[in-house]
N, C-alpha and C. Protein backbone atom coordinates (compact mmCIF):
# COMPACT_ATOMS: atom_id res chain seq x y z
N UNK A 1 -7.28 15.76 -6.51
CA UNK A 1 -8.06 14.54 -6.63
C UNK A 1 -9.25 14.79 -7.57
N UNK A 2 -9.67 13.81 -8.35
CA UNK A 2 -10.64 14.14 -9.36
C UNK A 2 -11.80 12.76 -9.06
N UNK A 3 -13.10 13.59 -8.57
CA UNK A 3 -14.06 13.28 -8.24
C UNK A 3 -15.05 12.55 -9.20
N UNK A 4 -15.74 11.72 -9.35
CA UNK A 4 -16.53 11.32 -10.76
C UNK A 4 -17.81 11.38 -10.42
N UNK A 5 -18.55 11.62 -10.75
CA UNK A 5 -20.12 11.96 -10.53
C UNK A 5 -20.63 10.68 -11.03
N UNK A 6 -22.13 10.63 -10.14
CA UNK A 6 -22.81 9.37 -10.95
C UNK A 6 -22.87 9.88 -12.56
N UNK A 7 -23.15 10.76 -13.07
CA UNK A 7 -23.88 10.67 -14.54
C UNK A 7 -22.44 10.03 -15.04
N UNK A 8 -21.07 10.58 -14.40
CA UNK A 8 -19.79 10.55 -15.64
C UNK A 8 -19.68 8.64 -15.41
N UNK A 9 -19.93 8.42 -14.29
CA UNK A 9 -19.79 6.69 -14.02
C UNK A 9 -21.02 6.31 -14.94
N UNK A 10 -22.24 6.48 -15.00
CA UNK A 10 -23.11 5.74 -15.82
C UNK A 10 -22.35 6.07 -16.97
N UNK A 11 -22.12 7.37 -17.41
CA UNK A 11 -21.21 7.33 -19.36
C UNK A 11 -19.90 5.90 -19.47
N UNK A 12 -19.65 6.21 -18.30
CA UNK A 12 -18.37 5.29 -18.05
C UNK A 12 -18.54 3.64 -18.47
N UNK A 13 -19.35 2.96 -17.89
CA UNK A 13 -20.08 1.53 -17.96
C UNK A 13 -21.02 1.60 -18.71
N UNK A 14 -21.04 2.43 -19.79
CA UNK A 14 -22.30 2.55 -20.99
C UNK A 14 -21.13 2.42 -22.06
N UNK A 15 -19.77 2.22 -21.65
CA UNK A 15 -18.93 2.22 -22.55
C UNK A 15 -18.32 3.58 -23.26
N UNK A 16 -19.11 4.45 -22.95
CA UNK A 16 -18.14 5.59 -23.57
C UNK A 16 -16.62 5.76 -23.16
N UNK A 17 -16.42 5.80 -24.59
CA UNK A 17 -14.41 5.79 -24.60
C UNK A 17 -14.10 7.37 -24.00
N UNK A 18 -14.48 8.47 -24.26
CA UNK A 18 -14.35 9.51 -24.41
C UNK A 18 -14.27 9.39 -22.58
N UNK A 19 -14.80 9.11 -22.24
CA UNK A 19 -14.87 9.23 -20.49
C UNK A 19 -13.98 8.21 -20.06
N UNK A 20 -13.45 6.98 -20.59
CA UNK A 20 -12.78 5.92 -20.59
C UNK A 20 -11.09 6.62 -20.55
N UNK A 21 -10.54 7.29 -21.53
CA UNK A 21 -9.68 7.30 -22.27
C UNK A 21 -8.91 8.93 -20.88
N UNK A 22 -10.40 9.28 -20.75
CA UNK A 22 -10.21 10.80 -19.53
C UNK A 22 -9.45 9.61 -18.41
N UNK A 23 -10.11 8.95 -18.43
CA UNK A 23 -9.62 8.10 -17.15
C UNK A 23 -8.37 7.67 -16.74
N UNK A 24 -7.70 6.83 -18.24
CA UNK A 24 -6.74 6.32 -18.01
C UNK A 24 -5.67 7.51 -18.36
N UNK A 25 -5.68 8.78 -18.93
CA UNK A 25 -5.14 9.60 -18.87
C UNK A 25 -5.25 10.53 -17.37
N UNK A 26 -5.76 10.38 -16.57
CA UNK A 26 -5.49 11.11 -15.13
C UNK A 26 -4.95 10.01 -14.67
N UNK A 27 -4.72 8.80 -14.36
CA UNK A 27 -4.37 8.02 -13.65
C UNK A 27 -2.93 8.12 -14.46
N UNK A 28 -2.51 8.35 -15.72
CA UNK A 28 -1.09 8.61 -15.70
C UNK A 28 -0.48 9.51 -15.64
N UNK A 29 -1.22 10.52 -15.48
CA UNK A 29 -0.40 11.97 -14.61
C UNK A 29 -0.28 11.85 -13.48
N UNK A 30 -1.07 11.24 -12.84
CA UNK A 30 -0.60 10.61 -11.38
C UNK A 30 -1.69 11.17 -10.52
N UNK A 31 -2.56 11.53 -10.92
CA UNK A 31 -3.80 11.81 -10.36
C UNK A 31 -4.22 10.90 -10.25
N UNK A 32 -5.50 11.14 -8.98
CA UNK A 32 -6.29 10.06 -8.27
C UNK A 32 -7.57 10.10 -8.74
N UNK A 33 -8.27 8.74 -9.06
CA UNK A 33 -9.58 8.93 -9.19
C UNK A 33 -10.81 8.73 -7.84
N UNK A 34 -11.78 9.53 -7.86
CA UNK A 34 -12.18 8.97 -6.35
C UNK A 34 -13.60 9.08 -6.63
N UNK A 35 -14.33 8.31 -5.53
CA UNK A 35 -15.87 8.59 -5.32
C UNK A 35 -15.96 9.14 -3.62
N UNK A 36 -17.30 9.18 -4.39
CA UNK A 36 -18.00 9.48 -2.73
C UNK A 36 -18.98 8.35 -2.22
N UNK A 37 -19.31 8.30 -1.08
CA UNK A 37 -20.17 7.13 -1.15
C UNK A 37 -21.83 7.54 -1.78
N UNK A 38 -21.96 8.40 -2.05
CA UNK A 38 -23.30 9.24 -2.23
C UNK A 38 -23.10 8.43 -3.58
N UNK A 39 -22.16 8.18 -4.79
CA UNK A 39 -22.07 8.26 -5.70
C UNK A 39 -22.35 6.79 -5.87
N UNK A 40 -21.59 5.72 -5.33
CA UNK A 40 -21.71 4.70 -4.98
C UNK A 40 -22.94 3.83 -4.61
N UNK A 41 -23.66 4.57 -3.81
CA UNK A 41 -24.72 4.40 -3.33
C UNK A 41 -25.97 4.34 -4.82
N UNK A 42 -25.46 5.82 -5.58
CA UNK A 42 -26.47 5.65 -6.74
C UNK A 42 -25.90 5.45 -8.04
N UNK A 43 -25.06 4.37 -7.93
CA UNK A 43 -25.13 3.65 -9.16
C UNK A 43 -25.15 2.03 -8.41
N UNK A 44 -24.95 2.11 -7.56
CA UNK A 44 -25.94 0.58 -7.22
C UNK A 44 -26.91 0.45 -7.23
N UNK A 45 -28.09 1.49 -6.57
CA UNK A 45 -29.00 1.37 -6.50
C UNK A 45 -29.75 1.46 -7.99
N UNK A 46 -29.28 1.95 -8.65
CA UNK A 46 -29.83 2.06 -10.41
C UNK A 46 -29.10 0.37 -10.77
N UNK A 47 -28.67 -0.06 -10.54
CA UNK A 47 -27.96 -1.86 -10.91
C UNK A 47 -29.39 -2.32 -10.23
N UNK A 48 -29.52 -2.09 -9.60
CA UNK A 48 -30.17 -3.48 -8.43
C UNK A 48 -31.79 -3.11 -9.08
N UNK A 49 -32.46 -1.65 -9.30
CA UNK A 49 -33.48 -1.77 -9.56
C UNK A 49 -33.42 -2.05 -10.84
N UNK A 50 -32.32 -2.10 -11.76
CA UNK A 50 -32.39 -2.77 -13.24
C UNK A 50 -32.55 -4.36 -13.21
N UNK A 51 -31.82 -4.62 -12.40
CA UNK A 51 -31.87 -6.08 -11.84
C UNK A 51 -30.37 -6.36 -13.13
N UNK A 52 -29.48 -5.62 -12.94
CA UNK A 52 -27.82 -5.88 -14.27
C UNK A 52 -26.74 -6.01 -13.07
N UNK A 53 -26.42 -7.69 -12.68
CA UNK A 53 -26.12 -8.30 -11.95
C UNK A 53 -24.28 -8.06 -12.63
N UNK A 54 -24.58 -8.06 -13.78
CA UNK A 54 -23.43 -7.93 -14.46
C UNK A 54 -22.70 -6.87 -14.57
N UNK A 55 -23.48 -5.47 -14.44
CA UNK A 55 -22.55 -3.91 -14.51
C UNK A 55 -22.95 -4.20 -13.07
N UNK A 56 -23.00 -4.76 -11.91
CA UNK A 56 -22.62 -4.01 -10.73
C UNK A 56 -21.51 -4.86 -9.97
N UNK A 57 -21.43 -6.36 -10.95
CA UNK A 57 -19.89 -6.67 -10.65
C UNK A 57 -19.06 -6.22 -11.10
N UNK A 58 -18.95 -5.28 -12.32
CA UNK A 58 -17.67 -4.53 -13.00
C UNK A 58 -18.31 -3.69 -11.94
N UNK A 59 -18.78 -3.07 -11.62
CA UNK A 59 -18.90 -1.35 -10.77
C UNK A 59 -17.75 -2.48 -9.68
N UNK A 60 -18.27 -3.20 -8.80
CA UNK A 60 -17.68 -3.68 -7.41
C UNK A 60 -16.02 -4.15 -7.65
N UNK A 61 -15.35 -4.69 -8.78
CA UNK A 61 -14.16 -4.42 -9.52
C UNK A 61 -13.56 -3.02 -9.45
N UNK A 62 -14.39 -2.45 -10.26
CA UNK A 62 -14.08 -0.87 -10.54
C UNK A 62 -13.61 -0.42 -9.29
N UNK A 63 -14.16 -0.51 -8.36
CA UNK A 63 -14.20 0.32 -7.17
C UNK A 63 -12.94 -0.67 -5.89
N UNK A 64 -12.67 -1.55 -6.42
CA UNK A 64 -11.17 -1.76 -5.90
C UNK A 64 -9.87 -1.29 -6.38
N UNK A 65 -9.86 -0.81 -7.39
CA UNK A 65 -8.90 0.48 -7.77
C UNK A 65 -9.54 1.73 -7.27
N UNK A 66 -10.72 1.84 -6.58
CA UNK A 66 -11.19 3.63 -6.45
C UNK A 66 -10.82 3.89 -4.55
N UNK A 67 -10.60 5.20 -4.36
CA UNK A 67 -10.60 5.58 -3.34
C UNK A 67 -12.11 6.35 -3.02
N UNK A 68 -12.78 6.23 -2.10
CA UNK A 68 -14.09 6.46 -1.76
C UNK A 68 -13.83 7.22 -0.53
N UNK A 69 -14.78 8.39 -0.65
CA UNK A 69 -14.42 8.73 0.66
C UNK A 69 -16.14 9.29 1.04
N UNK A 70 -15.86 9.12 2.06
CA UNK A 70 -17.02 9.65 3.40
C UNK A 70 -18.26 10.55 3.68
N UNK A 71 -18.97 10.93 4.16
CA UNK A 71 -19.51 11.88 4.91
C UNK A 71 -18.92 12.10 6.66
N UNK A 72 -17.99 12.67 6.74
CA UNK A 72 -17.60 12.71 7.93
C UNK A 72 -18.05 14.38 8.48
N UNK A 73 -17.72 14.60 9.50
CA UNK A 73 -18.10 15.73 9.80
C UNK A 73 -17.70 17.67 9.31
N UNK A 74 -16.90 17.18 8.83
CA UNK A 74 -16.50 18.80 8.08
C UNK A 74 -17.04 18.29 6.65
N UNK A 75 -17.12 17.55 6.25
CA UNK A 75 -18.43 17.13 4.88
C UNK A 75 -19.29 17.84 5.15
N UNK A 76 -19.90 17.05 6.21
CA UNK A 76 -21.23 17.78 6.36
C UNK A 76 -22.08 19.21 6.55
N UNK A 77 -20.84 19.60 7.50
CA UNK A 77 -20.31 21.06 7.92
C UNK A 77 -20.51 21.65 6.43
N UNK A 78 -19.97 21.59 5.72
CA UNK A 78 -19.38 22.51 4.02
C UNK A 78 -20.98 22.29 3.74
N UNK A 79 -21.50 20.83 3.39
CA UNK A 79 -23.01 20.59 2.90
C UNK A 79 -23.63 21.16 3.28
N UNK A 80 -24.04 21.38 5.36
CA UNK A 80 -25.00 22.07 5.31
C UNK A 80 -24.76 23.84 5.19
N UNK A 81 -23.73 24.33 4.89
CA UNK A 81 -23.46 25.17 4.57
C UNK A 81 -24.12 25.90 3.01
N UNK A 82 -23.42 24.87 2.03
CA UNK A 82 -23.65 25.15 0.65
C UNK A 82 -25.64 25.15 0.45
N UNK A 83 -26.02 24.13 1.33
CA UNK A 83 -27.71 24.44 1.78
C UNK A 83 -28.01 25.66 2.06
N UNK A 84 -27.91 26.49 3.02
CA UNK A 84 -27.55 27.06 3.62
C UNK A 84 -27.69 28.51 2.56
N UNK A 85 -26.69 28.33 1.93
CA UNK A 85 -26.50 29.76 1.10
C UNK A 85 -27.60 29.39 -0.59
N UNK A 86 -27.49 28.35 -0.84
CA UNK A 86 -28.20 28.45 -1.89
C UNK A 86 -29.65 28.47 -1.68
N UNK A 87 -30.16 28.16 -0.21
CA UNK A 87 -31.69 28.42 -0.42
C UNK A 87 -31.49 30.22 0.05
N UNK A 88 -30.29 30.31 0.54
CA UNK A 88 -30.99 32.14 0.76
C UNK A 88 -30.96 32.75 -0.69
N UNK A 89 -30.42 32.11 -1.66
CA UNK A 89 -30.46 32.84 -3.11
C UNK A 89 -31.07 32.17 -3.78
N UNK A 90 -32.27 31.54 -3.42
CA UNK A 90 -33.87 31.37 -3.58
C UNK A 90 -33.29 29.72 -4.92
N UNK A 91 -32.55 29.15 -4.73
CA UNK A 91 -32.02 27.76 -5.16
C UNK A 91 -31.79 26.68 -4.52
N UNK A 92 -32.47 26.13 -4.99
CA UNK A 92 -33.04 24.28 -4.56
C UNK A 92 -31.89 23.34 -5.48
N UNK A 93 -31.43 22.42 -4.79
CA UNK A 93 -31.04 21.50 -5.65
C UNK A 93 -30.80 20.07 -4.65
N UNK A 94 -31.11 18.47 -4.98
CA UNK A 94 -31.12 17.51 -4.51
C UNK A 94 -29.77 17.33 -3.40
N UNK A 95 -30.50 16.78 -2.00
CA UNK A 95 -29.69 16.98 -1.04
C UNK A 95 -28.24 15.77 -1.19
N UNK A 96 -28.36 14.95 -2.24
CA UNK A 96 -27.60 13.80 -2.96
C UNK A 96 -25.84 14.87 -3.35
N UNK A 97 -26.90 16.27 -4.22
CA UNK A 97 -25.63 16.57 -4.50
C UNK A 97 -25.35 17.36 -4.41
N UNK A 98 -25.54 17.73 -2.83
CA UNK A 98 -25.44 18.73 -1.72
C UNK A 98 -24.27 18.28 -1.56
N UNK A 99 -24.42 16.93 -0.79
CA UNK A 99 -23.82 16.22 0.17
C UNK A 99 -22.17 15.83 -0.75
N UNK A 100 -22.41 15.46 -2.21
CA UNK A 100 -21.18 15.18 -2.70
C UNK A 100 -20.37 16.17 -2.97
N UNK A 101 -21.26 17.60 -2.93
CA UNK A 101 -20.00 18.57 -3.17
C UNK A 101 -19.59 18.92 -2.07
N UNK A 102 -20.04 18.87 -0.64
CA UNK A 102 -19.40 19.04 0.80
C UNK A 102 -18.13 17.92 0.49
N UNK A 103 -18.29 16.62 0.10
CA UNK A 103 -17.31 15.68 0.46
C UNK A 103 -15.90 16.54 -0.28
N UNK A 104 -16.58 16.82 -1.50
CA UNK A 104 -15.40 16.88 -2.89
C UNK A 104 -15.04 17.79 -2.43
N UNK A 105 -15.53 19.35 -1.76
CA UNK A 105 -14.61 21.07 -1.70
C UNK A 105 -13.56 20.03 -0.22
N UNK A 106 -14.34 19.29 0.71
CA UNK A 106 -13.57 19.01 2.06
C UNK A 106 -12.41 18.52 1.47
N UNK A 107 -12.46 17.88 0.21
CA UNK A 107 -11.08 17.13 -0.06
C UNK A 107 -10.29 17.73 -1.13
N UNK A 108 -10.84 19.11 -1.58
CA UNK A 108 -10.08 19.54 -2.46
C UNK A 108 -9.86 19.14 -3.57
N UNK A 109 -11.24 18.41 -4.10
CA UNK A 109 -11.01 17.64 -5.43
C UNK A 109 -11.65 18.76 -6.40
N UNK A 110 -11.84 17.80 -7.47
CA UNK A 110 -12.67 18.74 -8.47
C UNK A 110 -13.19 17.68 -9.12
N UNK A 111 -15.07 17.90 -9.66
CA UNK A 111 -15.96 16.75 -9.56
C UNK A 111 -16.37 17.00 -11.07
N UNK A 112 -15.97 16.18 -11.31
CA UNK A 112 -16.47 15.58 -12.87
C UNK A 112 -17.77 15.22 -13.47
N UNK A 113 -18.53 16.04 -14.15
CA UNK A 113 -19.83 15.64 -13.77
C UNK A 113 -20.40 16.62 -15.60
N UNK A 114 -21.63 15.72 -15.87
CA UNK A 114 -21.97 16.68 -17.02
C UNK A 114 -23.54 17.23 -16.74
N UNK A 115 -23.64 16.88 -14.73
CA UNK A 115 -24.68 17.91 -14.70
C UNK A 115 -24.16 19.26 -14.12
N UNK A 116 -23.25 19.88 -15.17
CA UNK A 116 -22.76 21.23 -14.45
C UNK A 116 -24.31 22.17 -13.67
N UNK A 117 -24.97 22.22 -14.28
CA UNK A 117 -26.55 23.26 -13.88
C UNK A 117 -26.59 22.55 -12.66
N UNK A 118 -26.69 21.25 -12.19
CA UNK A 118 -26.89 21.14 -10.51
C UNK A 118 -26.17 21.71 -9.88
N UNK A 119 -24.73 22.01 -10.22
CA UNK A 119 -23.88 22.66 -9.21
C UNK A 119 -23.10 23.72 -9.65
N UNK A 120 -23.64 24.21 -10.47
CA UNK A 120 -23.11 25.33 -10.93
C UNK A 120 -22.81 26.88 -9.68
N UNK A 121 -23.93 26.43 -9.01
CA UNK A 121 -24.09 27.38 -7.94
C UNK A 121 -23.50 27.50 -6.99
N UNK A 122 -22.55 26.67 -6.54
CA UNK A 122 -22.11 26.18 -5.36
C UNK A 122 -20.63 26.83 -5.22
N UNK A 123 -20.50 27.60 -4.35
CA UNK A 123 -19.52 28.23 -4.06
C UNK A 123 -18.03 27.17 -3.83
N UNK A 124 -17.01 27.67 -4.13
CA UNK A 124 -15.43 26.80 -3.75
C UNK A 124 -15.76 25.65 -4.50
N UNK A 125 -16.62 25.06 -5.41
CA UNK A 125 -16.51 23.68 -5.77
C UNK A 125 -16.05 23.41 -7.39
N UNK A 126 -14.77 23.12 -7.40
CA UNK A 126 -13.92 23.08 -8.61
C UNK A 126 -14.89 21.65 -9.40
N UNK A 127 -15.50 22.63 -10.95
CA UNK A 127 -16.25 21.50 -11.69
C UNK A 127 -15.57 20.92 -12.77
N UNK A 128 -15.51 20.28 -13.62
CA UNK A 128 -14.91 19.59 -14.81
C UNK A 128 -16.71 18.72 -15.82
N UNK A 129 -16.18 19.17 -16.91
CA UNK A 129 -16.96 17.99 -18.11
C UNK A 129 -16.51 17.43 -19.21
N UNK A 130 -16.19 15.74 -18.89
CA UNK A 130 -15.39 15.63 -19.68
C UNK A 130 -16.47 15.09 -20.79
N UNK A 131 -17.51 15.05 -20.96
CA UNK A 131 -18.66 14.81 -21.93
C UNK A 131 -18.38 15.65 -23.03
């Protein structure tokens, strides 16, 4: 399963083809595209404080072809884990994308994202940039 990060969704609805073209090429290998709700959460909330009534009805479109998945409890489990080990190796990083790489290792995806440096650190978590 291939995970999309907020930054690769903002490239995405900024129109970049290059992230466009990634897209419709995993969906015909038969791969899945998915979110998390963490992800979801912050690209609405960047719509609503823009006040762009218009990219968050294509996002709410978008996301009836997407599979979304959870914070359920072995999420969280992996998250506070990956916490866990990266503050004992003296590394901080936002508990946003803590939480999405617990969802993504629980599901065995691999998360698409072109802030590799946030999660570069993170043990078991398969990264991708398609930037």
């Amino acid at each position: 399963m291939i995970f999309l990060d907020t930054d690769t969704l903002s490239f995405y609805f900024a129109g970049d083809n290059n992230i466009k073209e990634k897209i419709i090429e995993t969906i015909n290998k038969g791969e899945q595209i998915c979110l998390t709700t963490i992800n979801v959460y912050e690209v609405k909330k960047g719509f609503r404080w823009r006040n762009n009534k218009n990219k968050e009805e294509k996002f709410n479109k978008f996301l009836q072809n997407i599979r979304i998945f959870t914070l359920d409890d072995e999420s969280i489990s992996i998250a506070a884990d990956i916490y866990a080990d990266l503050r004992e190796n003296g590394i901080t990083i936002g508990d946003a994308d803590i939480l999405i790489a617990g969802i993504v290792i629980n599901n065995n995806g691999t998360l698409i994202t072109n802030n590799i440096q946030h999660y570069k650190d993170i043990k078991k978590l398969n990264l991708d940039n398609w930037k």
